[in-house]
C-alpha atoms as a PDB file:
ATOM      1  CA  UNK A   1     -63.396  38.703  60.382  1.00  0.00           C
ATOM      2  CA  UNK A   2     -59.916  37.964  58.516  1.00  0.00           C
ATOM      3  CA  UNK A   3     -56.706  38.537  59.249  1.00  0.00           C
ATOM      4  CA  UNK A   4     -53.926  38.385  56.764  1.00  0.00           C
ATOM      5  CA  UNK A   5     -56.102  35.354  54.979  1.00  0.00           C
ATOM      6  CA  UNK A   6     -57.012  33.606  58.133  1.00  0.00           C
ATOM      7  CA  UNK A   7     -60.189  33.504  60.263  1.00  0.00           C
ATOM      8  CA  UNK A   8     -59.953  34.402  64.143  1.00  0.00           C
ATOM      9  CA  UNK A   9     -60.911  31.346  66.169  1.00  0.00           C
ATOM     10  CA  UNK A  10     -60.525  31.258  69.796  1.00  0.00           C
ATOM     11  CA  UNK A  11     -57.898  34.491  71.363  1.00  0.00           C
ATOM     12  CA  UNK A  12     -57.642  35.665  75.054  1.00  0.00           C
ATOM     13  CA  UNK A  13     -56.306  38.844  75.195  1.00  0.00           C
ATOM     14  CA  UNK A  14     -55.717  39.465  78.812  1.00  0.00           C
ATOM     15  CA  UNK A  15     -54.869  42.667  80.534  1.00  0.00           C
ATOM     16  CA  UNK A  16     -52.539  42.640  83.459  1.00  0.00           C
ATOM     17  CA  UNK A  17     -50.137  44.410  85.268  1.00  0.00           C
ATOM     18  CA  UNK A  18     -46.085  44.558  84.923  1.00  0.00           C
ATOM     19  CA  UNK A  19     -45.509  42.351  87.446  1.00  0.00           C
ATOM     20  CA  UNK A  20     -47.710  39.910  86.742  1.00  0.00           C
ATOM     21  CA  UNK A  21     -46.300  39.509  82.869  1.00  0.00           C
ATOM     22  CA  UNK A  22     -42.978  39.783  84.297  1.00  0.00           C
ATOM     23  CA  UNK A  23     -43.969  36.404  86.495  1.00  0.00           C
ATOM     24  CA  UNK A  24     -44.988  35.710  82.963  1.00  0.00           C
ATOM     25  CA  UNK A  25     -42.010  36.475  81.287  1.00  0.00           C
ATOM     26  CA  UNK A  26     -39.689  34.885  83.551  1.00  0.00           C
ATOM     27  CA  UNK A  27     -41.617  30.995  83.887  1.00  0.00           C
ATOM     28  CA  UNK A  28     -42.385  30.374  80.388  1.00  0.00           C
ATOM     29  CA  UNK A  29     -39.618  32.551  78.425  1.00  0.00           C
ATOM     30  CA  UNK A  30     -36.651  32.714  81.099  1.00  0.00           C
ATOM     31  CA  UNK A  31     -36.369  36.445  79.979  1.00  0.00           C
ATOM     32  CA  UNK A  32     -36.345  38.661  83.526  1.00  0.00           C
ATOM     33  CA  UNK A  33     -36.964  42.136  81.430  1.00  0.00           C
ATOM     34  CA  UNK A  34     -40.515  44.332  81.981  1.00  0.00           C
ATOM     35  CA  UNK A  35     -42.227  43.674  78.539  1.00  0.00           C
ATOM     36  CA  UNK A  36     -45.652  45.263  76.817  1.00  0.00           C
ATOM     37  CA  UNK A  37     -47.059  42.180  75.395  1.00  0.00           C
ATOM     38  CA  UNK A  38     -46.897  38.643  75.088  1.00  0.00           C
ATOM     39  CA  UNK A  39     -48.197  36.434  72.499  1.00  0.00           C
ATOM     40  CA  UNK A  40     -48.831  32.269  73.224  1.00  0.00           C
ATOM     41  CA  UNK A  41     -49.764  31.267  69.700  1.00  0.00           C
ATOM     42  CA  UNK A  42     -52.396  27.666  70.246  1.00  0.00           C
ATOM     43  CA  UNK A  43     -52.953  27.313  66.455  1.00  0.00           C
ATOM     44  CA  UNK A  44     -53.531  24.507  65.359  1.00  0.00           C
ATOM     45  CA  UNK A  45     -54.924  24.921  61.684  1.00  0.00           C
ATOM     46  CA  UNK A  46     -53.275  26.929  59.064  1.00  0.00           C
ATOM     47  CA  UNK A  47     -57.038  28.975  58.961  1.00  0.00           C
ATOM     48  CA  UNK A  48     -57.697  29.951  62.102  1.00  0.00           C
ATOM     49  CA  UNK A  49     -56.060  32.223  64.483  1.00  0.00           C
ATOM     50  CA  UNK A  50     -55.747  30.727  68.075  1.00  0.00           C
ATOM     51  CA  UNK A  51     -54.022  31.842  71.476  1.00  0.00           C
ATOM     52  CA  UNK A  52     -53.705  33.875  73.950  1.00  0.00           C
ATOM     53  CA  UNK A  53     -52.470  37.782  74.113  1.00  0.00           C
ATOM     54  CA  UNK A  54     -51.072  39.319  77.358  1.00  0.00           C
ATOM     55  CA  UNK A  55     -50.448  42.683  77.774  1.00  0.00           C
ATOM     56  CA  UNK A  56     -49.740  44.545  80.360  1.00  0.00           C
ATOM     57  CA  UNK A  57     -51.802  47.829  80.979  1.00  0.00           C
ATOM     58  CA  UNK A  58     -48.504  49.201  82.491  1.00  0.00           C
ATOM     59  CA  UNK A  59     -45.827  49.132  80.295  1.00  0.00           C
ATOM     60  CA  UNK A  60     -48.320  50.543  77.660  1.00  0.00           C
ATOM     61  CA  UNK A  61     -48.935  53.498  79.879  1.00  0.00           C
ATOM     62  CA  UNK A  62     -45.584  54.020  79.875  1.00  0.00           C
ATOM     63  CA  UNK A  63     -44.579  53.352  76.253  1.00  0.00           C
ATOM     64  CA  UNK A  64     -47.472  55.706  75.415  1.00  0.00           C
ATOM     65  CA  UNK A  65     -45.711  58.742  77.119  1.00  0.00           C
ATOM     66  CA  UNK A  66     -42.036  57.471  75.760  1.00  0.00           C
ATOM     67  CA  UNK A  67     -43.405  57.431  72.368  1.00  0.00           C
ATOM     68  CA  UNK A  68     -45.690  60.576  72.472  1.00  0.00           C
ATOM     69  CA  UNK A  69     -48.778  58.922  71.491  1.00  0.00           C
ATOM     70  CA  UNK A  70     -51.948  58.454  73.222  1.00  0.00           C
ATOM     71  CA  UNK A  71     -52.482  55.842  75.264  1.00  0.00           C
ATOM     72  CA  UNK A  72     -55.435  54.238  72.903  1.00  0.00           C
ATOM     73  CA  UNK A  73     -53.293  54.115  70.116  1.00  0.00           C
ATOM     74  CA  UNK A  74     -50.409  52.676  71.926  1.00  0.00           C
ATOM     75  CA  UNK A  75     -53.210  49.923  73.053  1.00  0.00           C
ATOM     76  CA  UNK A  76     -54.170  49.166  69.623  1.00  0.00           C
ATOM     77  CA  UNK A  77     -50.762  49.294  68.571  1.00  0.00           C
ATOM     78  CA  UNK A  78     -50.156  46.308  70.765  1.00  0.00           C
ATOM     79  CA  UNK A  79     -53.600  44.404  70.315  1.00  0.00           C
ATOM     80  CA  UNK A  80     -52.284  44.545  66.209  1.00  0.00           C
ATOM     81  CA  UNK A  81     -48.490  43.225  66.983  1.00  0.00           C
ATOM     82  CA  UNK A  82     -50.332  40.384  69.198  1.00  0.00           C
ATOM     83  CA  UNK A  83     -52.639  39.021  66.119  1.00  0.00           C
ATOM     84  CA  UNK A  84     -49.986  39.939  63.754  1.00  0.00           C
ATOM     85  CA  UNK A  85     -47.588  37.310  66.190  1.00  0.00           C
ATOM     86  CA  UNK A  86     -50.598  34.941  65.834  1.00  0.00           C
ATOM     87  CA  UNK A  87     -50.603  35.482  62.152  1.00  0.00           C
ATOM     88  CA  UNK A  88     -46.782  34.185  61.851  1.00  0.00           C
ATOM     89  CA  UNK A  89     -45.173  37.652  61.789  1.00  0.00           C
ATOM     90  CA  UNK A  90     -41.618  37.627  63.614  1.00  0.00           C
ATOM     91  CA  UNK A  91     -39.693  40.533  65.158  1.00  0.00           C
ATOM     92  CA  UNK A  92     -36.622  39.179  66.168  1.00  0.00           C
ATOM     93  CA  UNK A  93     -34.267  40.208  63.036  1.00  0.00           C
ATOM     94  CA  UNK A  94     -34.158  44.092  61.969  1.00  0.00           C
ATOM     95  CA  UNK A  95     -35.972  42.671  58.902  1.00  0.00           C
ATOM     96  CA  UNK A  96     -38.767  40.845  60.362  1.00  0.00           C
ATOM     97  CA  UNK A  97     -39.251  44.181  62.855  1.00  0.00           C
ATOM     98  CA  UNK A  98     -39.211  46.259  60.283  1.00  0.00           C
ATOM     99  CA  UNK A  99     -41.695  44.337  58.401  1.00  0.00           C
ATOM    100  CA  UNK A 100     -44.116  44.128  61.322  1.00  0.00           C
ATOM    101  CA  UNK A 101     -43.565  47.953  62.293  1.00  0.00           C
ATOM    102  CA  UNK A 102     -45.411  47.825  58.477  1.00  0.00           C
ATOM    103  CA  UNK A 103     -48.066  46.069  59.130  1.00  0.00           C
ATOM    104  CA  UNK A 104     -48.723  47.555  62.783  1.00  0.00           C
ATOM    105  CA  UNK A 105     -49.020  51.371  60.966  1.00  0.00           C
ATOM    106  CA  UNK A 106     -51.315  50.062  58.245  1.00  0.00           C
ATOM    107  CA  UNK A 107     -53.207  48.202  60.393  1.00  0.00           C
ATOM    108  CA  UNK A 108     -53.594  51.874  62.671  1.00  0.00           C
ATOM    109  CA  UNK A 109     -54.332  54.022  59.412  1.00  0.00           C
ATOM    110  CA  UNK A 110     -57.624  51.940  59.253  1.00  0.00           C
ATOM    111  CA  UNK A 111     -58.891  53.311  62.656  1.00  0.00           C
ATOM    112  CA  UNK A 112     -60.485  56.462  61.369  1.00  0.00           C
ATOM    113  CA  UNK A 113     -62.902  53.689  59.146  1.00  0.00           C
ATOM    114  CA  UNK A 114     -63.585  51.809  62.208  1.00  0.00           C
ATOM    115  CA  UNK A 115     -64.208  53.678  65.240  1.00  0.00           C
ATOM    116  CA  UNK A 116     -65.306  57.148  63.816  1.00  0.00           C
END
């Protein structure tokens, strides 16, 4: 499998709750805010994709209902900005977000080939 010209080598993605990723959140990134997902990127080689994805089962609940979408695509939604973090994609600036927003949506309009 390839991702934006890289293989996928070793990725966690871990399901949790929003108070464990808020422990999360708080340790490692000093940020003490509820959050969806978060990515640690391990890679090591400019081929292969490597880390670990939280996300937290929660807060995608949630942002499904905000967001009027089902709760499967919010999931996916998520799973793609994870990889797409692992893949070097940013979302701090407006630009970067906007960018990634891009990528997350064409990323979703292949789901019809892949799980119909």
């Amino acid at each position: 499998m390839h991702t934006e010209g890289r293989s996928i080598g070793s990725v966690n993605v871990i399901f949790c709750s929003d108070s464990f990723l808020l422990d999360i959140n708080i340790k490692y990134l000093n940020h003490d805010t509820f959050t969806d997902i978060i990515t640690f990127d391990y890679t090591d080689q400019d081929d292969f994709l490597s880390g670990e994805i939280l996300i937290s089962i929660d807060r995608v609940k949630e942002n499904s209902k905000t967001f009027h979408v089902s709760f499967t695509t919010e999931l996916h939604r998520v799973l793609i900005h994870g990889f797409l973090h692992l893949a070097g994609y940013k979302d701090k600036s407006i630009k970067d977000k906007e960018l990634m927003t891009s990528k997350e949506d064409y990323c979703l309009s292949l789901q019809p080939k892949f799980f119909n």
